[in-house]
C-alpha atoms as a PDB file:
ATOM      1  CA  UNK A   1      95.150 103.190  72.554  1.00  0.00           C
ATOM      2  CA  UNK A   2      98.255 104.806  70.307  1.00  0.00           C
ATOM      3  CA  UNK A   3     101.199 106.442  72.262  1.00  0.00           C
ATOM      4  CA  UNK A   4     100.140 109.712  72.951  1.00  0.00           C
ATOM      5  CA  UNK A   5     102.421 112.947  74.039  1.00  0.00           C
ATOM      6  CA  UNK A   6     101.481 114.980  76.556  1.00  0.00           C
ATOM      7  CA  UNK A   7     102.969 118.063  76.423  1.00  0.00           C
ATOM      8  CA  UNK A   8     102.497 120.749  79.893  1.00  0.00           C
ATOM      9  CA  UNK A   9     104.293 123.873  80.801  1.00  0.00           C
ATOM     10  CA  UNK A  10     104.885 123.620  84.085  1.00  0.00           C
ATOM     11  CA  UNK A  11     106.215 127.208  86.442  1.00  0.00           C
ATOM     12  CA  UNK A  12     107.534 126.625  90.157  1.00  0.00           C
ATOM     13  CA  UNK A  13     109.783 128.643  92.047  1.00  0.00           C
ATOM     14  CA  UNK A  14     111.412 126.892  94.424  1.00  0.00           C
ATOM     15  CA  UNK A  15     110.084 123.829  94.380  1.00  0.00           C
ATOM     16  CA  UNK A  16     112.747 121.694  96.612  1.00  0.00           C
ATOM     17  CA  UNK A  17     115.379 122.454  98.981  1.00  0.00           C
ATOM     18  CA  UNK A  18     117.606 120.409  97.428  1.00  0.00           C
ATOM     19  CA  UNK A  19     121.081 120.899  95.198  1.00  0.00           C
ATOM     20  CA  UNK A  20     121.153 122.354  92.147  1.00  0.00           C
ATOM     21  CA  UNK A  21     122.853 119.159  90.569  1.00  0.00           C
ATOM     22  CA  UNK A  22     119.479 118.041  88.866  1.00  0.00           C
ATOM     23  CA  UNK A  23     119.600 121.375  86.938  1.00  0.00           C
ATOM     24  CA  UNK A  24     119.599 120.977  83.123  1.00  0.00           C
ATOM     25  CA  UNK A  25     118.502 117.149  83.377  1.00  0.00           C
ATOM     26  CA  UNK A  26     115.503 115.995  81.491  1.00  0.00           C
ATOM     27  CA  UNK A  27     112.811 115.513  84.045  1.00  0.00           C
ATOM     28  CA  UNK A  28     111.796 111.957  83.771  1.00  0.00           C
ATOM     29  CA  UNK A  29     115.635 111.229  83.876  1.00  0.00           C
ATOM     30  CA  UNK A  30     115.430 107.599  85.873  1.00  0.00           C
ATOM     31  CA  UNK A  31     119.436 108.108  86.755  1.00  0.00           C
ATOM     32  CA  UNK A  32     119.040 110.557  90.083  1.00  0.00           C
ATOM     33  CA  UNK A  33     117.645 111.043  93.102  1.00  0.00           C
ATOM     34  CA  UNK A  34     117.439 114.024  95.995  1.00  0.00           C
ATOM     35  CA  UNK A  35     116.497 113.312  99.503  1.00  0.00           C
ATOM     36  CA  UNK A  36     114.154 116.098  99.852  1.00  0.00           C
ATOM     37  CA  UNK A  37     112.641 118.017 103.010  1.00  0.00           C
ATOM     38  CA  UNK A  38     113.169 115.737 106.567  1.00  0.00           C
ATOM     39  CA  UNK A  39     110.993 114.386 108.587  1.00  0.00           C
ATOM     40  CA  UNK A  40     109.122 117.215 111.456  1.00  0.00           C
ATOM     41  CA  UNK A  41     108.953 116.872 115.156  1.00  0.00           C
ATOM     42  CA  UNK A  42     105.250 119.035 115.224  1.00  0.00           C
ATOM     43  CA  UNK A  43     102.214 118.401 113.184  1.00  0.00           C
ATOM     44  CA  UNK A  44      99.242 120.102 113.508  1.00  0.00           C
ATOM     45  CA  UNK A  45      96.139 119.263 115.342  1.00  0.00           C
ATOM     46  CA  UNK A  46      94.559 117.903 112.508  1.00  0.00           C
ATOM     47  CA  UNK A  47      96.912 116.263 111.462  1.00  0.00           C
ATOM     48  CA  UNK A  48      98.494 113.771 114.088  1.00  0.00           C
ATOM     49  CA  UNK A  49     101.454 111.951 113.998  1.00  0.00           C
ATOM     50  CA  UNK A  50     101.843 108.948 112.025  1.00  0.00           C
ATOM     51  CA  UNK A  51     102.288 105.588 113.361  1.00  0.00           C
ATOM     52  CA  UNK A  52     105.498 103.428 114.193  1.00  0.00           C
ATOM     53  CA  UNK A  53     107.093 101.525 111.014  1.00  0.00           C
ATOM     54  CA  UNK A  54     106.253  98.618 112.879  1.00  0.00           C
ATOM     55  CA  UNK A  55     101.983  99.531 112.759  1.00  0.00           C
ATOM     56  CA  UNK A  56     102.438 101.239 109.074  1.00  0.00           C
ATOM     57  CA  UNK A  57     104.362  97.832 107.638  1.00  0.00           C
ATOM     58  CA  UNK A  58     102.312  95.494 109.344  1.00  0.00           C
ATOM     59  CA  UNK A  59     100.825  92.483 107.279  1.00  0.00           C
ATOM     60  CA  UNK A  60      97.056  93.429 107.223  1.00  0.00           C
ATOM     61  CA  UNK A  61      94.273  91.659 105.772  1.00  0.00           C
ATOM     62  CA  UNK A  62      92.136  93.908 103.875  1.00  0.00           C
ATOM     63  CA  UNK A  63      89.313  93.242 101.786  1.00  0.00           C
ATOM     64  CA  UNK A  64      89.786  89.048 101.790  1.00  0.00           C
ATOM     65  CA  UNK A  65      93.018  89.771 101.003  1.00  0.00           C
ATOM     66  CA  UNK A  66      96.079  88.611 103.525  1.00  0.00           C
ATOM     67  CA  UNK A  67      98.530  91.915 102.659  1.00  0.00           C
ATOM     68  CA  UNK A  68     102.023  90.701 104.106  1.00  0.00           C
ATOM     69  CA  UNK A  69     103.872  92.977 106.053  1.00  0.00           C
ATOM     70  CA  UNK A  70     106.635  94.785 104.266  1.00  0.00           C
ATOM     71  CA  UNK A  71     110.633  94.726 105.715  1.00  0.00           C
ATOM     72  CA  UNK A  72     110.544  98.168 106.200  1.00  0.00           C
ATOM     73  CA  UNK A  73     114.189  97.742 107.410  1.00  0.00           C
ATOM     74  CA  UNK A  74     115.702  97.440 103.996  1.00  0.00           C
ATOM     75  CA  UNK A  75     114.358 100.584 102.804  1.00  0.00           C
ATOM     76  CA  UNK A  76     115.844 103.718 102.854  1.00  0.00           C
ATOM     77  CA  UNK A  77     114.048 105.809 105.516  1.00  0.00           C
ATOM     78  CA  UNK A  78     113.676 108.245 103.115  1.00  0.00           C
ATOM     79  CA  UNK A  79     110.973 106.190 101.140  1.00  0.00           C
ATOM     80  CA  UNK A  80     108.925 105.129 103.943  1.00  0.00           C
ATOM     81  CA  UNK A  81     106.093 107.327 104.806  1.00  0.00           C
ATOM     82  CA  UNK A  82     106.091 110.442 107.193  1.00  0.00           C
ATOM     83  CA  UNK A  83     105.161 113.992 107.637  1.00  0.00           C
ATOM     84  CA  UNK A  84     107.192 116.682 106.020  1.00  0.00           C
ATOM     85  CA  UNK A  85     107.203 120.543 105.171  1.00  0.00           C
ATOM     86  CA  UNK A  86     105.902 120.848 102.387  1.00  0.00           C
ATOM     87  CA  UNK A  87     108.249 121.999  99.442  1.00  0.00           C
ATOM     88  CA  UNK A  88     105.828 122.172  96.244  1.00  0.00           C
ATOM     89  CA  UNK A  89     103.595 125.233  97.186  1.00  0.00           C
ATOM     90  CA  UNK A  90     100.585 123.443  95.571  1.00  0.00           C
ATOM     91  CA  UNK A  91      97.316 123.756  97.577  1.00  0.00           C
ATOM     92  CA  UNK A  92      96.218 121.202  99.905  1.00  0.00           C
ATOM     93  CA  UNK A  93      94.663 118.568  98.735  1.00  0.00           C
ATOM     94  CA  UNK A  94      96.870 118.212  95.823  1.00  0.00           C
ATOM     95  CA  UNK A  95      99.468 114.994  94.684  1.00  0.00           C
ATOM     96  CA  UNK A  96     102.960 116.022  93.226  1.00  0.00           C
ATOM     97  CA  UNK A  97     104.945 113.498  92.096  1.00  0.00           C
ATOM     98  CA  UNK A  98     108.946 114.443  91.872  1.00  0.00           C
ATOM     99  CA  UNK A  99     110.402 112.095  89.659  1.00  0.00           C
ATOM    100  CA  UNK A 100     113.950 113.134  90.639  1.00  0.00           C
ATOM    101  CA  UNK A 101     113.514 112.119  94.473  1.00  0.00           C
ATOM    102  CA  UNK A 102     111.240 109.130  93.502  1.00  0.00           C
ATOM    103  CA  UNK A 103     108.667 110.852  96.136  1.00  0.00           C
ATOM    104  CA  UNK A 104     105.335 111.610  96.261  1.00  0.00           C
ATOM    105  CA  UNK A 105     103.441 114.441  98.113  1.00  0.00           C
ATOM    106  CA  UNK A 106     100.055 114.843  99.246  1.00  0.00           C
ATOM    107  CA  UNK A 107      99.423 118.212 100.187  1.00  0.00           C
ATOM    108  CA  UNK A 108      97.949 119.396 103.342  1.00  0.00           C
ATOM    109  CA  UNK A 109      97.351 122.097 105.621  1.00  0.00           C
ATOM    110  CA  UNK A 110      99.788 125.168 106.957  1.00  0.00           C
ATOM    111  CA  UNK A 111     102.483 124.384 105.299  1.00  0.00           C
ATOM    112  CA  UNK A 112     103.185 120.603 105.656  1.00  0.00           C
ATOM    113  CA  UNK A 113     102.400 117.384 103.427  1.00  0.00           C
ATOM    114  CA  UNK A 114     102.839 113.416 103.743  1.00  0.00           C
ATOM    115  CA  UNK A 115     105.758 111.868 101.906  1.00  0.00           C
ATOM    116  CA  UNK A 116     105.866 108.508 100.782  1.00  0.00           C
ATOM    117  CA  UNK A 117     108.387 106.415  97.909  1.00  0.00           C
ATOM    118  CA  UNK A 118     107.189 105.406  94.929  1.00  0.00           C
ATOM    119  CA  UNK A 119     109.007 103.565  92.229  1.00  0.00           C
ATOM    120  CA  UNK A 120     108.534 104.770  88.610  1.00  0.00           C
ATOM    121  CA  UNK A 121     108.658 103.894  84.991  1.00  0.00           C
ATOM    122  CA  UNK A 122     112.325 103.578  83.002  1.00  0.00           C
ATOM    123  CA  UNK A 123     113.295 106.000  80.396  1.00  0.00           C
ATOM    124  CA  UNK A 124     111.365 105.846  77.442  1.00  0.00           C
ATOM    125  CA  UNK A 125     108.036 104.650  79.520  1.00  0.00           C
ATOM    126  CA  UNK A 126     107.560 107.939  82.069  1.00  0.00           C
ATOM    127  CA  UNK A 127     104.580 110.379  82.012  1.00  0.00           C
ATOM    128  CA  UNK A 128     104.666 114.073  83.211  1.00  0.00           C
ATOM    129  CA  UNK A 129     102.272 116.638  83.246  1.00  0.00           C
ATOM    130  CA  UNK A 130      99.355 117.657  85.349  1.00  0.00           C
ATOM    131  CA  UNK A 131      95.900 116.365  85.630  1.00  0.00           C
ATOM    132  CA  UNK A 132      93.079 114.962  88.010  1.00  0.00           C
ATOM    133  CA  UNK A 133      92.870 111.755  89.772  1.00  0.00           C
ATOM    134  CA  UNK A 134      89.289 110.843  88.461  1.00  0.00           C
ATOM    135  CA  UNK A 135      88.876 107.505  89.821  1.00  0.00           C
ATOM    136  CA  UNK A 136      90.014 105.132  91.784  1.00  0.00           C
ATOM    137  CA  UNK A 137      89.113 101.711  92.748  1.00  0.00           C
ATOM    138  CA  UNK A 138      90.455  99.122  95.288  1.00  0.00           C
ATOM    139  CA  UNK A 139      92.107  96.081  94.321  1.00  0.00           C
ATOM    140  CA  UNK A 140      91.445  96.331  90.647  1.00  0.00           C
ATOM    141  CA  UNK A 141      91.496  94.497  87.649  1.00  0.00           C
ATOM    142  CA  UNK A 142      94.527  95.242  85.254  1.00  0.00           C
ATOM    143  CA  UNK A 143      94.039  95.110  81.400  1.00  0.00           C
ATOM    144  CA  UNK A 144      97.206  95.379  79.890  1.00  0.00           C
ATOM    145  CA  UNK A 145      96.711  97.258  76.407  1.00  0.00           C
ATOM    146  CA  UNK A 146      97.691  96.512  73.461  1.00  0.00           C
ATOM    147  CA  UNK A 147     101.138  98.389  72.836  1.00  0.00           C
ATOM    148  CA  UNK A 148     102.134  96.165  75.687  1.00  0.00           C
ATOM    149  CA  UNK A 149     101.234  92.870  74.755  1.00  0.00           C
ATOM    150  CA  UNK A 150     102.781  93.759  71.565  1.00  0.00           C
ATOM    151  CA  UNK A 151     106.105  94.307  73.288  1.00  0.00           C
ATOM    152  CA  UNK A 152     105.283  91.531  75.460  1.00  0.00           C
ATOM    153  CA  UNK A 153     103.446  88.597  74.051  1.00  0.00           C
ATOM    154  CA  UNK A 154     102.960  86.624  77.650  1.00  0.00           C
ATOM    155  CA  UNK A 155     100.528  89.036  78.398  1.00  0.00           C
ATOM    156  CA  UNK A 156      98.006  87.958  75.605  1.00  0.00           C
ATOM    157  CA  UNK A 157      95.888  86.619  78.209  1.00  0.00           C
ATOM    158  CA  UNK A 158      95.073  89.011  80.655  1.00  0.00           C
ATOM    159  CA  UNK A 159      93.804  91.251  77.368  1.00  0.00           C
ATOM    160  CA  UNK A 160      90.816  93.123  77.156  1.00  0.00           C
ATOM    161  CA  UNK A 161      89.268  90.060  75.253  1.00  0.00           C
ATOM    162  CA  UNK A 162      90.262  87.408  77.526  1.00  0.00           C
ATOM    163  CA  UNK A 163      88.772  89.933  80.381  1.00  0.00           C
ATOM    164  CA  UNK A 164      91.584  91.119  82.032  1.00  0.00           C
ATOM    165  CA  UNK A 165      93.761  90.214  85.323  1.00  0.00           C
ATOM    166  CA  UNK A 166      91.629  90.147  88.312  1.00  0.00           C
ATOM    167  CA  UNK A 167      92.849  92.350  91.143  1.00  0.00           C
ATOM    168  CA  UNK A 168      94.942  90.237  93.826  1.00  0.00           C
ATOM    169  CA  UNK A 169      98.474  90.108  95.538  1.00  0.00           C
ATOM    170  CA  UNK A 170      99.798  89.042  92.165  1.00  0.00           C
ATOM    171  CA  UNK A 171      98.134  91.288  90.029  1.00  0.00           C
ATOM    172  CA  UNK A 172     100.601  94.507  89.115  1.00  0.00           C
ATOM    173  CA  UNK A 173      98.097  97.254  90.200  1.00  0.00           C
ATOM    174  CA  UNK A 174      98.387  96.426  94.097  1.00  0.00           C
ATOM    175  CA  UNK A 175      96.134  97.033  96.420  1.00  0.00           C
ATOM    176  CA  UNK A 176      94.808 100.144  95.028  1.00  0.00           C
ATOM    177  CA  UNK A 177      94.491 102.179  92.417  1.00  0.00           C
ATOM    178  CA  UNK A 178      93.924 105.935  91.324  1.00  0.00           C
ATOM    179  CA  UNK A 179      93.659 106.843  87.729  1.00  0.00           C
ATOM    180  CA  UNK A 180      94.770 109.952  86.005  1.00  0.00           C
ATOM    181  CA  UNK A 181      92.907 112.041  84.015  1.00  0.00           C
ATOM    182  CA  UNK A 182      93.930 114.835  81.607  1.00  0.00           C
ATOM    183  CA  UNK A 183      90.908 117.349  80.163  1.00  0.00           C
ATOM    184  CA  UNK A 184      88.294 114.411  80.937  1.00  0.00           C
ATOM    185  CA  UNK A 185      90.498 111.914  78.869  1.00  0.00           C
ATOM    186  CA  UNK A 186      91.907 109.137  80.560  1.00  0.00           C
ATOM    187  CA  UNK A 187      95.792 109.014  80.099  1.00  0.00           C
ATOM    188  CA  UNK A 188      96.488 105.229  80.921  1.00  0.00           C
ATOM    189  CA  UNK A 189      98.477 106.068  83.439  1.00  0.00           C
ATOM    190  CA  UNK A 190      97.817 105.252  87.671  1.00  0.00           C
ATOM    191  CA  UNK A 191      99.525 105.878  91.143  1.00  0.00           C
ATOM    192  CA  UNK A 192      98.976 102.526  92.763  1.00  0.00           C
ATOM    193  CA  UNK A 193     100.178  99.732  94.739  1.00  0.00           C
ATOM    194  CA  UNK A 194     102.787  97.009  93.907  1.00  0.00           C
ATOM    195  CA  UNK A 195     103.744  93.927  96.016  1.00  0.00           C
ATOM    196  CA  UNK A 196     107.411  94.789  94.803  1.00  0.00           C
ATOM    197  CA  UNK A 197     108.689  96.903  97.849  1.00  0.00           C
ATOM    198  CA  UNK A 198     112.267  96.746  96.277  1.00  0.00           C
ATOM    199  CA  UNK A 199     111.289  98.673  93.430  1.00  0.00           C
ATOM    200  CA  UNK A 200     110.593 101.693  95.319  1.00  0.00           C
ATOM    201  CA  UNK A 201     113.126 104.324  95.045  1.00  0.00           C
ATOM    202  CA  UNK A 202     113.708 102.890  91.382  1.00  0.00           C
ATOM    203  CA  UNK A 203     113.145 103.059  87.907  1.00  0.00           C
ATOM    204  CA  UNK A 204     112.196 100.053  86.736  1.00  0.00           C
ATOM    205  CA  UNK A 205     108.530 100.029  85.517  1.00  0.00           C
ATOM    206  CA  UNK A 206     106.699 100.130  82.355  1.00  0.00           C
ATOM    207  CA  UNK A 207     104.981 103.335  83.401  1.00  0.00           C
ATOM    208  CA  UNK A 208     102.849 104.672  86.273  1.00  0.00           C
ATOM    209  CA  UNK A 209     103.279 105.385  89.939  1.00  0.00           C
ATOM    210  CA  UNK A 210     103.992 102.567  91.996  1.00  0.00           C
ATOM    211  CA  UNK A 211     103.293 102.746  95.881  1.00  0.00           C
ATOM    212  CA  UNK A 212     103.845 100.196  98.666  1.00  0.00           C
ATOM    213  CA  UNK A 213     100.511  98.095  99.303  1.00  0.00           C
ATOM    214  CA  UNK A 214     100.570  99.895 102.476  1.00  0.00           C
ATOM    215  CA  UNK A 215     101.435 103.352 101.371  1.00  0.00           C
ATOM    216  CA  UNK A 216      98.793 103.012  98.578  1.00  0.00           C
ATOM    217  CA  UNK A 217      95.925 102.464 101.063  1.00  0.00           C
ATOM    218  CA  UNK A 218      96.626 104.786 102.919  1.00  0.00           C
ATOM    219  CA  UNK A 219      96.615 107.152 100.226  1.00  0.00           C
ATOM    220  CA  UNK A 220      93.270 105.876  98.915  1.00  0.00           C
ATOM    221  CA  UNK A 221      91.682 106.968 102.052  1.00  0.00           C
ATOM    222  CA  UNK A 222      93.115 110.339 102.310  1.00  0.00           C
ATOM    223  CA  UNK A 223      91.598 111.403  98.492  1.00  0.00           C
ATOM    224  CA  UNK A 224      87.992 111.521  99.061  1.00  0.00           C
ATOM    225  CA  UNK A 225      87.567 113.341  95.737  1.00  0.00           C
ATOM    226  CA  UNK A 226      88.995 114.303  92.660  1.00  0.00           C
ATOM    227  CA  UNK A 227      92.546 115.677  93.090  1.00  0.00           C
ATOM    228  CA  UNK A 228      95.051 117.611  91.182  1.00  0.00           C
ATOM    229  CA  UNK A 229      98.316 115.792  90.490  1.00  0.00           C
ATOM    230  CA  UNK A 230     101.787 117.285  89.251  1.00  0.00           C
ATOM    231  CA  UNK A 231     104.230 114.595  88.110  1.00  0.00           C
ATOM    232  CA  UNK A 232     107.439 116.961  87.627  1.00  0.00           C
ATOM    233  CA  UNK A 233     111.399 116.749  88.093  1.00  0.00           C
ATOM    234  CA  UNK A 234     113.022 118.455  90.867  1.00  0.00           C
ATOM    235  CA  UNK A 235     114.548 121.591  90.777  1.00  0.00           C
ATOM    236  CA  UNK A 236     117.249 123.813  92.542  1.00  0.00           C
ATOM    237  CA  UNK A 237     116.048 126.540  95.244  1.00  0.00           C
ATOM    238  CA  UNK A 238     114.878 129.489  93.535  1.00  0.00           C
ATOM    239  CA  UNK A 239     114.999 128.017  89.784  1.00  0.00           C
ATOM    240  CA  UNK A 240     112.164 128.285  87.730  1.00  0.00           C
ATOM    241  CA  UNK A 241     111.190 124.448  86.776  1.00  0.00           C
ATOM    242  CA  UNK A 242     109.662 123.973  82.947  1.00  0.00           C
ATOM    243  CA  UNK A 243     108.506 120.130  82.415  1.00  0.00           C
ATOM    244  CA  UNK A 244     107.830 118.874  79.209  1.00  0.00           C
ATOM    245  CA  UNK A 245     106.289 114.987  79.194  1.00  0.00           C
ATOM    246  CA  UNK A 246     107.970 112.593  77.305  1.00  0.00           C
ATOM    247  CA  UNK A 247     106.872 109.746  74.997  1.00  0.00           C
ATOM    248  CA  UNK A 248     105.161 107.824  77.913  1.00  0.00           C
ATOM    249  CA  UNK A 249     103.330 104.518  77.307  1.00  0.00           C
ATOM    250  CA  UNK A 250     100.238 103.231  79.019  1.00  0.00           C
ATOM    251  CA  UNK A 251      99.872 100.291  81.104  1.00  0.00           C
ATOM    252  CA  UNK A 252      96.721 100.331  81.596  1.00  0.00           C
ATOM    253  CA  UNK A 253      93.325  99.328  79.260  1.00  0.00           C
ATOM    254  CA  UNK A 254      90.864 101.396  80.969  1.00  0.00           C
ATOM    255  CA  UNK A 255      88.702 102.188  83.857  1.00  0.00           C
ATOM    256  CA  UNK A 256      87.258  98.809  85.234  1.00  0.00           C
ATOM    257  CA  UNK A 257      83.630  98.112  86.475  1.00  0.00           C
ATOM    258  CA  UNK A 258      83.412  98.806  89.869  1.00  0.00           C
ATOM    259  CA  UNK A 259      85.585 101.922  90.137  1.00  0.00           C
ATOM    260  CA  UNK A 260      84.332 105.123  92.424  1.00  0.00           C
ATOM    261  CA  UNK A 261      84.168 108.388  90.288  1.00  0.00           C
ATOM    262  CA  UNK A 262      85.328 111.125  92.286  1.00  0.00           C
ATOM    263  CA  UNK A 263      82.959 114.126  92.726  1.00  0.00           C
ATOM    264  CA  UNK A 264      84.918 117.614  92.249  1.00  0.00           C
ATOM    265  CA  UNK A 265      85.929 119.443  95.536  1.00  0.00           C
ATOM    266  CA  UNK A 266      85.660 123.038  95.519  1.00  0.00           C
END
């Protein structure tokens, strides 16, 4: 599929409590990051707390697959999961992606949402807009397309017509993934897993969304249907917050046999 420009106005007043130093930066700028909203003390009732670091980093074996655990203690704290206030205003339900904190928000009830880190793609390779997530599938296969065998001739055979890389620890899609869709049309882009816990917080893909196996499970679980997602920059307190996508490039083939379509959620 040709590189394709997504273009999305995008109005939000106050989208994060943060400082106004990301002001005036493009975006998908991979250079800066915010800490964002803390963790809470209260959640409500249906939605209890999370578990220790130690049960949410355990290895797991899921699906015939032996997940190692992940050494949560080399992360910043602010990239593992927990429950937050919620600082987009989008309903529940909903995904935003800030590109300047390198977190990701899933939306839910009375004013609160569940935070995880997520690494994402360098400059030149980034994707903003909104959309739905359509699909999503667990341990899928990855077909890289062609723009990026092109740019990386190694990859030749897990093409389309050599069938693809079979989803596994090694393949680059993780554990899970959930695929983005913009006006019915498939943008090539996902929020998924990656074995690579050290890229989270960074900018250092070709493109995409990249969770911890973990994080990206349970993710999977909490979107039972399609979902609105908003992959934006930050913004200062009470600043209105235009994004404009940039030249992003897929890294992805297409939707692979075996994924589960979402049904629309009213």
């Amino acid at each position: 599929m040709s590189e394709k420009l997504f273009e999305k106005s995008l109005t939000r007043r106050g989208f994060l409590q943060a400082s106004s130093a990301t002001a005036g930066v493009a975006l998908l700028s991979a250079c800066s990051t915010m800490s964002g909203p803390g963790p809470i003390g209260r959640v409500e009732p249906s939605d209890p707390p999370l578990p220790s670091n130690d049960i949410m980093y355990a290895a797991i074996e899921d699906d015939g697959f032996s997940v190692p655990a992940i050494p949560y203690q080399q992360i910043d704290p602010q990239f593992l999961r927990q429950i937050v206030r919620d600082p987009t205003g989008e309903p529940p339900g909903s995904l935003v992606v800030d590109t300047s904190s390198h977190h990701l928000y899933l939306v839910r009830p009375n004013g609160f949402a569940i935070r995880y880190g997520v690494g994402l793609g360098r400059a030149g390779f980034e994707w903003a807009g909104r959309a739905n997530i359509q699909w999503k599938q667990k341990w899928p296969k990855w077909t890289p397309p062609a723009e990026m065998i092109a740019r990386d001739p190694s990859l030749e055979k897990w093409s389309a017509e050599n069938g693809g890389q079979p989803g596994g620890l090694k393949n680059p899609l993780g554990a899970r993934a959930l695929y983005i869709f913009q006006d019915g049309q498939d943008t090539l882009f996902r929020v998924h897993g990656s074995p690579e816990w050290k890229s989270i917080g960074k900018s250092v893909s070709s493109g995409c969304v990249r969770m911890m196996n973990q994080d990206v499970i349970d993710l999977y679980d909490r979107v039972p249907g399609q979902a609105p997602i908003l992959v934006t920059g930050g913004a200062s307190a009470g600043a209105d917050m235009v994004a404009t996508s940039g030249p992003g490039l897929a890294i992805d083939g297409g939707i692979p046999e075996g994924s589960v379509l979402l049904r629309r959620i009213n």
